[in-house]
N, C-alpha and C. Protein backbone atom coordinates (compact mmCIF):
# COMPACT_ATOMS: atom_id res chain seq x y z
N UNK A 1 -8.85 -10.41 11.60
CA UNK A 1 -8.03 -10.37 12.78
C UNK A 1 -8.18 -11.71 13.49
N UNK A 2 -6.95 -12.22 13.97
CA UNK A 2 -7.21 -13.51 14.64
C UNK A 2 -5.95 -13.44 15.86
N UNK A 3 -6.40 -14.35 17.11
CA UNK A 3 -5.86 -14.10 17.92
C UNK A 3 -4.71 -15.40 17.62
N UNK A 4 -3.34 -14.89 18.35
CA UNK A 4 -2.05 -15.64 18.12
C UNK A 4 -2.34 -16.69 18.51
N UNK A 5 -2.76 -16.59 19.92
CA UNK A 5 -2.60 -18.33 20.77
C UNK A 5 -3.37 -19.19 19.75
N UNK A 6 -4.53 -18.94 19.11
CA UNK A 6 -5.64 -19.40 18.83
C UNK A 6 -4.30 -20.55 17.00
N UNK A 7 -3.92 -19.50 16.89
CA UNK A 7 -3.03 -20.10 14.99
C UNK A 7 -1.83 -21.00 16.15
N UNK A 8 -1.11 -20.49 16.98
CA UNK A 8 -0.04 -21.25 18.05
C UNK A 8 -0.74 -22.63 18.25
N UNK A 9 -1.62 -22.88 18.67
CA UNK A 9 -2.11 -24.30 19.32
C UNK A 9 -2.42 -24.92 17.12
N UNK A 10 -3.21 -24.33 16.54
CA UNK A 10 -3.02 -25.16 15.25
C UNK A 10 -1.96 -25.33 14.63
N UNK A 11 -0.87 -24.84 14.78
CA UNK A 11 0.24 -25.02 14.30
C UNK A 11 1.07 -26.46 15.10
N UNK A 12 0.64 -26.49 15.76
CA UNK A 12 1.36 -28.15 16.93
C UNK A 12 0.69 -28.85 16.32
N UNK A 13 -0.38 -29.16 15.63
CA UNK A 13 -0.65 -30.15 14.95
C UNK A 13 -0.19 -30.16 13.56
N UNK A 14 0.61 -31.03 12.90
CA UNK A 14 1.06 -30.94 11.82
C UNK A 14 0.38 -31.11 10.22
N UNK A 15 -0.77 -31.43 10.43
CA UNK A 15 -1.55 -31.55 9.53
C UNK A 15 -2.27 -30.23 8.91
N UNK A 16 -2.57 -28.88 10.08
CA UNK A 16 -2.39 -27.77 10.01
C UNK A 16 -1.76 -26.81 8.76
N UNK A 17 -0.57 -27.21 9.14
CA UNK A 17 -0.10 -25.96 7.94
C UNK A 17 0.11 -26.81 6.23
N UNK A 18 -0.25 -28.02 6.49
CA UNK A 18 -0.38 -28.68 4.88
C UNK A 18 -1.82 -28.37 4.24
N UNK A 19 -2.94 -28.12 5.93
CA UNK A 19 -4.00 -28.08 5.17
C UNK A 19 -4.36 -26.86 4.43
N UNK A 20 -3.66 -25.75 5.15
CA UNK A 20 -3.86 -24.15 4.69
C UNK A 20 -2.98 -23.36 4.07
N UNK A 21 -1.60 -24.30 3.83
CA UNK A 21 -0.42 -23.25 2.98
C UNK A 21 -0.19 -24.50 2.00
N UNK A 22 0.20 -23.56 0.78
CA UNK A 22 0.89 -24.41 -0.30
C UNK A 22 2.08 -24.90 -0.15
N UNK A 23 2.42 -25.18 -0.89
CA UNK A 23 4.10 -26.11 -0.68
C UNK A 23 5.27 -24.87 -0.40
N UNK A 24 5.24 -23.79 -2.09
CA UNK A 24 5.20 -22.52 -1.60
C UNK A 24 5.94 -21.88 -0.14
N UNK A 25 4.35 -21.70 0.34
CA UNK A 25 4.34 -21.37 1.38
C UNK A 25 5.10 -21.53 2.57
N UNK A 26 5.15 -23.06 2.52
CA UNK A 26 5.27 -23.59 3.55
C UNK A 26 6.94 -23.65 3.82
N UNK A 27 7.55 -23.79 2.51
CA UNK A 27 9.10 -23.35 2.32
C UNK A 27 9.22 -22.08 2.86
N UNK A 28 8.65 -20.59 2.77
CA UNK A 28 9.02 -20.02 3.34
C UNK A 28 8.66 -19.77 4.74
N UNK A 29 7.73 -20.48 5.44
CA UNK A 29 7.11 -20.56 6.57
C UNK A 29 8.37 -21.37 7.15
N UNK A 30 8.78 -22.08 7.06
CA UNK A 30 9.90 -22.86 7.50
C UNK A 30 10.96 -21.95 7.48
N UNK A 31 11.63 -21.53 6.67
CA UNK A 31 13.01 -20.95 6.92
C UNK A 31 12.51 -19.59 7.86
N UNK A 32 12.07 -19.14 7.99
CA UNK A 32 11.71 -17.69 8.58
C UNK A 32 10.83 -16.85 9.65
N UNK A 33 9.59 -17.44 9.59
CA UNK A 33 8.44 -17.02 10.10
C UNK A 33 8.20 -17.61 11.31
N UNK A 34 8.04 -16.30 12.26
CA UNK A 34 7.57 -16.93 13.85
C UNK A 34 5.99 -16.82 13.46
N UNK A 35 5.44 -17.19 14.89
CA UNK A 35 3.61 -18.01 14.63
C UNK A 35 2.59 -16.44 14.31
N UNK A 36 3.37 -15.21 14.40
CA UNK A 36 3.08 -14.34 14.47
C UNK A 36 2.47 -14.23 12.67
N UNK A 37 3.52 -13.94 12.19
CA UNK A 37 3.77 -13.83 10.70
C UNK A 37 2.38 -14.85 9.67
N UNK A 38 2.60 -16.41 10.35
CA UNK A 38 2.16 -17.69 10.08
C UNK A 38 0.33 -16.63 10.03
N UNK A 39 -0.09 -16.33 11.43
CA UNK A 39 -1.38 -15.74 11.84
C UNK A 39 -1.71 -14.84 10.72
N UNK A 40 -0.59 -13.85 10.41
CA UNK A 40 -0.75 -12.96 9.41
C UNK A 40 -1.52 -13.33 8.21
N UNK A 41 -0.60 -14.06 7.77
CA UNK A 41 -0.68 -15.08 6.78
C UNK A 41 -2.13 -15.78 6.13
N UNK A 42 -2.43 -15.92 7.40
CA UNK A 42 -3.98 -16.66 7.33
C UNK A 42 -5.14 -15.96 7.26
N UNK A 43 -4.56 -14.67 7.70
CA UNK A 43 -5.83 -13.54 8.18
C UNK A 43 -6.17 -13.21 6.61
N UNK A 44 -4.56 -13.07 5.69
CA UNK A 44 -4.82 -12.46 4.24
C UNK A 44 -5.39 -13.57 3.65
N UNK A 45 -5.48 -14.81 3.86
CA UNK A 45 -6.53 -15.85 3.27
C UNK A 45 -7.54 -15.50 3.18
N UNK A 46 -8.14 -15.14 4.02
CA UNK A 46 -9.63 -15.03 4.81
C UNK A 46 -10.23 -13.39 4.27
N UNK A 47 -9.18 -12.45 4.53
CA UNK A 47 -9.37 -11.64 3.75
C UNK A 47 -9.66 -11.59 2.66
N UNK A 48 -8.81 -11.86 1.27
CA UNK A 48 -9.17 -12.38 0.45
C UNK A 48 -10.17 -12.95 -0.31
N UNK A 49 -10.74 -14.28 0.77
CA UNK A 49 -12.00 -14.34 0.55
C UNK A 49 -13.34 -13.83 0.71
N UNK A 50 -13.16 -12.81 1.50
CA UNK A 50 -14.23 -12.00 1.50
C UNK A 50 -14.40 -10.31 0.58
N UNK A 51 -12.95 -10.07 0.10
CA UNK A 51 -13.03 -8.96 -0.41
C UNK A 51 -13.40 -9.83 -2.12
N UNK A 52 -13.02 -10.78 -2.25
CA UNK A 52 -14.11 -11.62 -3.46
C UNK A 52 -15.75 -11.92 -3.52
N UNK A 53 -16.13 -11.76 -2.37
CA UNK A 53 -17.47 -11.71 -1.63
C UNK A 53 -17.85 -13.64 -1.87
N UNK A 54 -17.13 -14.53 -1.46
CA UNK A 54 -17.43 -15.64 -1.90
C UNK A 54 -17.10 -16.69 -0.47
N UNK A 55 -16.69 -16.06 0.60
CA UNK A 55 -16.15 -16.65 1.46
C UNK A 55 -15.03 -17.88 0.38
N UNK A 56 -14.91 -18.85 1.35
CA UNK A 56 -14.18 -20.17 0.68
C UNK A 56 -15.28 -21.22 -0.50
N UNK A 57 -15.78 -20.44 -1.07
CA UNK A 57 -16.99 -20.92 -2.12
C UNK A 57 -15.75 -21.43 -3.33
N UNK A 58 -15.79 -22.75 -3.63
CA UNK A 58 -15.52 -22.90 -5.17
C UNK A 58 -13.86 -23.11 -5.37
N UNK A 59 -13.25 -22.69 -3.91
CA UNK A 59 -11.73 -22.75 -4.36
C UNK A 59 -11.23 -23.26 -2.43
N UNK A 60 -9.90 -23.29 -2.44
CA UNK A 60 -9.50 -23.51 -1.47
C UNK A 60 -8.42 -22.73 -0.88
N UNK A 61 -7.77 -22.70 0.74
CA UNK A 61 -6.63 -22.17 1.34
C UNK A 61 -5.70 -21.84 0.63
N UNK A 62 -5.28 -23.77 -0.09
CA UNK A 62 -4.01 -23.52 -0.61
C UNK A 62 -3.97 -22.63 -1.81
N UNK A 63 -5.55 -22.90 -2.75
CA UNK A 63 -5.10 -22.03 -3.89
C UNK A 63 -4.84 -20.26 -4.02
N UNK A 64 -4.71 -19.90 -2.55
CA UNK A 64 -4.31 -18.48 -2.20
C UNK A 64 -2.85 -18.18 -1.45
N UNK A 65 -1.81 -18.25 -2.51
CA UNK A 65 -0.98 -18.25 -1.71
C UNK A 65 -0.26 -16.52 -1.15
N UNK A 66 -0.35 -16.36 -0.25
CA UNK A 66 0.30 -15.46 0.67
C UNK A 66 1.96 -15.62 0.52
N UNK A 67 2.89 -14.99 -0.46
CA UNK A 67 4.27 -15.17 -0.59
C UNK A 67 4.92 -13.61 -0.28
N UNK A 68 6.23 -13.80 0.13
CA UNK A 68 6.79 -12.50 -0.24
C UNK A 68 8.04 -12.39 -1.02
N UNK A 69 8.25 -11.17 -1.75
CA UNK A 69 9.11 -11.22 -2.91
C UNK A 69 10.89 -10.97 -1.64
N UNK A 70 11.48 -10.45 -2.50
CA UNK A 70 12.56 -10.45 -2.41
C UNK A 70 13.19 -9.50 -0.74
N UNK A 71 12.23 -8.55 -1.16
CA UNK A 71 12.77 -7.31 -0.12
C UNK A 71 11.57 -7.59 1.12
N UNK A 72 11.01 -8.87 0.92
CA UNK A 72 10.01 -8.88 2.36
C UNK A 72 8.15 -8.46 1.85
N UNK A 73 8.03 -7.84 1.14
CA UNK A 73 6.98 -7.54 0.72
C UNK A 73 5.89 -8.64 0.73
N UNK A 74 4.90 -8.76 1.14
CA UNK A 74 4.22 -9.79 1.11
C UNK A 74 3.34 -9.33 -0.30
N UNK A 75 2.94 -10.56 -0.98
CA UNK A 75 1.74 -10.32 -2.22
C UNK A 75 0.82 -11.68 -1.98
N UNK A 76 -0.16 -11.45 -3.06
CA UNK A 76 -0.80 -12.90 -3.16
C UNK A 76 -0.89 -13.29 -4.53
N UNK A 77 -0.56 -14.61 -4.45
CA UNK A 77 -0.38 -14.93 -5.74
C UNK A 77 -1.71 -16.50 -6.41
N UNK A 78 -2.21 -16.24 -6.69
CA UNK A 78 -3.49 -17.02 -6.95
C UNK A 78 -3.17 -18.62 -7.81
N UNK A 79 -3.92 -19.75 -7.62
CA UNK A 79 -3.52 -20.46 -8.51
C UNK A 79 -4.75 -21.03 -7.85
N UNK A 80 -5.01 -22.35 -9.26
CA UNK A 80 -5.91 -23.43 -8.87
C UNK A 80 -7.38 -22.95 -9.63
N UNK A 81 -8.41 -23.57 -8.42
CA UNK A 81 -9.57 -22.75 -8.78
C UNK A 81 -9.81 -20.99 -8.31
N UNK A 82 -8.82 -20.78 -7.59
CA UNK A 82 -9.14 -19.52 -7.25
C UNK A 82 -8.99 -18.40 -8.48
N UNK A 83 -7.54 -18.80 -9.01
CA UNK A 83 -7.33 -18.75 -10.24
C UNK A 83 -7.92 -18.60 -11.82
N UNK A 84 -8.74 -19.10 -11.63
CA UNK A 84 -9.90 -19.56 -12.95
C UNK A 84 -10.92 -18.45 -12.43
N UNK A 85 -11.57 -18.86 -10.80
CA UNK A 85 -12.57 -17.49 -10.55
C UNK A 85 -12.47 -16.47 -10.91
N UNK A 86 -10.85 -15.64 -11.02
CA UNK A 86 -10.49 -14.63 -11.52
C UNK A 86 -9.76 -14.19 -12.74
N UNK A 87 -10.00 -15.15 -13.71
CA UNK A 87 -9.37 -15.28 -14.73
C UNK A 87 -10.08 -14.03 -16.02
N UNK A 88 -11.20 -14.28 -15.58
CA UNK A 88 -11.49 -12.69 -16.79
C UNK A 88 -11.55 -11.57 -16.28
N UNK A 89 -10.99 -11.17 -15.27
CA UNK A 89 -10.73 -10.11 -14.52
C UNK A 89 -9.53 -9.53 -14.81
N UNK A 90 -9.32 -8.17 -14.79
CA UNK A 90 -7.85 -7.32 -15.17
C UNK A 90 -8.22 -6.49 -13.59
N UNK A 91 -7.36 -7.43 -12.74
CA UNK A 91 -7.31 -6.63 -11.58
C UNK A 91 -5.82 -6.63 -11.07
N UNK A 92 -5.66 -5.88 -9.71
CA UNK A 92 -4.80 -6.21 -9.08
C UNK A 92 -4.99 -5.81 -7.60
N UNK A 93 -3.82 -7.20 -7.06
CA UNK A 93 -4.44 -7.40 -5.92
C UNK A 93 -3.25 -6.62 -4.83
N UNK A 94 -4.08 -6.00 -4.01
CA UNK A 94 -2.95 -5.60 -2.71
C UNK A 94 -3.11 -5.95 -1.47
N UNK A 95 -1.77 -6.40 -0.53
CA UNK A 95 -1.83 -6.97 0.60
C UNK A 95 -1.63 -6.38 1.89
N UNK A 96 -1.53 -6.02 3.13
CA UNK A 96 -0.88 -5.15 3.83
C UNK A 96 -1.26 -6.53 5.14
N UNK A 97 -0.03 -6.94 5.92
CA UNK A 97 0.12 -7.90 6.35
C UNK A 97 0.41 -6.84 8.05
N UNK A 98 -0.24 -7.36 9.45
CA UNK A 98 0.39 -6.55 10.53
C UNK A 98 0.01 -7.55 11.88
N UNK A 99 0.68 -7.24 12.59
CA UNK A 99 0.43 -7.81 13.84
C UNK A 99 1.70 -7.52 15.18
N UNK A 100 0.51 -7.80 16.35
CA UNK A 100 1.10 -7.98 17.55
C UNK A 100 1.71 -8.92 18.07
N UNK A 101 2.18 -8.87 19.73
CA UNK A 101 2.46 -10.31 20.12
C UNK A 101 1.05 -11.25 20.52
N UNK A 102 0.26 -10.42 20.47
CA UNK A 102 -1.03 -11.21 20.73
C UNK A 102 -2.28 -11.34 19.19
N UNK A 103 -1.91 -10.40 18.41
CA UNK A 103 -2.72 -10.72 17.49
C UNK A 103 -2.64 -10.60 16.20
N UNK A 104 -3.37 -10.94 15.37
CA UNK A 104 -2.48 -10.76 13.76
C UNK A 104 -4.33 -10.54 12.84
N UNK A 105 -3.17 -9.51 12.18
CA UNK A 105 -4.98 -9.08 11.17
C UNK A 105 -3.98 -8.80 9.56
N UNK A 106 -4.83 -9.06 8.60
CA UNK A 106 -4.81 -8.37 6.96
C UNK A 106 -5.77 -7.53 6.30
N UNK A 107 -5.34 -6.98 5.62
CA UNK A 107 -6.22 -6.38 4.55
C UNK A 107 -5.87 -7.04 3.67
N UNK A 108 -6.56 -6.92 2.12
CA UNK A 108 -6.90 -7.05 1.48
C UNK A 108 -7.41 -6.01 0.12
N UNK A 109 -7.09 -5.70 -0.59
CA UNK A 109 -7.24 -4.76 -1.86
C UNK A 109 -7.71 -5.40 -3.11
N UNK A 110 -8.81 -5.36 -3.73
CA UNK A 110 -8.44 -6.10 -4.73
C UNK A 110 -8.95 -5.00 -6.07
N UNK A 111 -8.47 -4.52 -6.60
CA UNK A 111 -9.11 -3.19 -8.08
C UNK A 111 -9.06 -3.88 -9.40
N UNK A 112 -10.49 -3.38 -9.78
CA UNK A 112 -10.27 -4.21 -10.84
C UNK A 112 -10.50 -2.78 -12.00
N UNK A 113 -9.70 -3.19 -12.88
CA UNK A 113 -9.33 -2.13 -14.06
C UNK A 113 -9.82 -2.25 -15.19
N UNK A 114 -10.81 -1.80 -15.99
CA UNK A 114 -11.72 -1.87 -17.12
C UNK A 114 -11.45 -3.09 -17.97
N UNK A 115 -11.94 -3.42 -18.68
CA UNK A 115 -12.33 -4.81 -19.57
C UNK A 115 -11.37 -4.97 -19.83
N UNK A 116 -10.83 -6.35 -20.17
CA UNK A 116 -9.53 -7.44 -20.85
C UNK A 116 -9.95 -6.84 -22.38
């Protein structure tokens, strides 16, 4: 959970959303998303990294990207080193994205399903 104002003031600096969204991302952060969504967004980062139990160990922001498909659905879609961390894994991951005008939180799911 993170508070809005707190992602609002990092977002005025522009160096901000290159450092924590992928390119990806950031295309759809542009056409669409108020700072609300953006907060969301970041919370399922962070999430993420802890339902891996690794905090930001070994991989980075961008290589977690937070996208949504067609009908709005948000997923996460992995690449990079985050990618490789989970590469002998047969899991799958689930997202549930929510927030206020004041605050924005994620979950995080991640199941992993018997041996490759």
């Amino acid at each position: 959970m993170i508070e809005i104002e707190r992602i609002r003031k990092s977002v005025e600096n522009p160096k901000f959303l290159n450092l924590v969204f992928s390119e990806n991302e950031n295309c759809e952060i542009q056409k669409k998303f108020s700072v609300q969504s953006i907060a969301a967004r970041f919370c399922a980062k962070e999430a993420f990294s802890k339902a891996i139990g690794l905090g930001f160990r070994g991989f980075s922001f961008k290589d977690v990207e937070v996208l949504s498909d067609n009908l709005g659905k948000p997923y996460i879609s992995l690449k990079g080193s985050a990618k490789n961390l989970m590469k002998n894994e047969n899991y799958e991951i689930s997202v549930s994205l929510t927030h206020t005008k004041s605050y924005a939180s994620a979950v995080v799911v991640i199941e992993r399903r018997g041996k490759n």
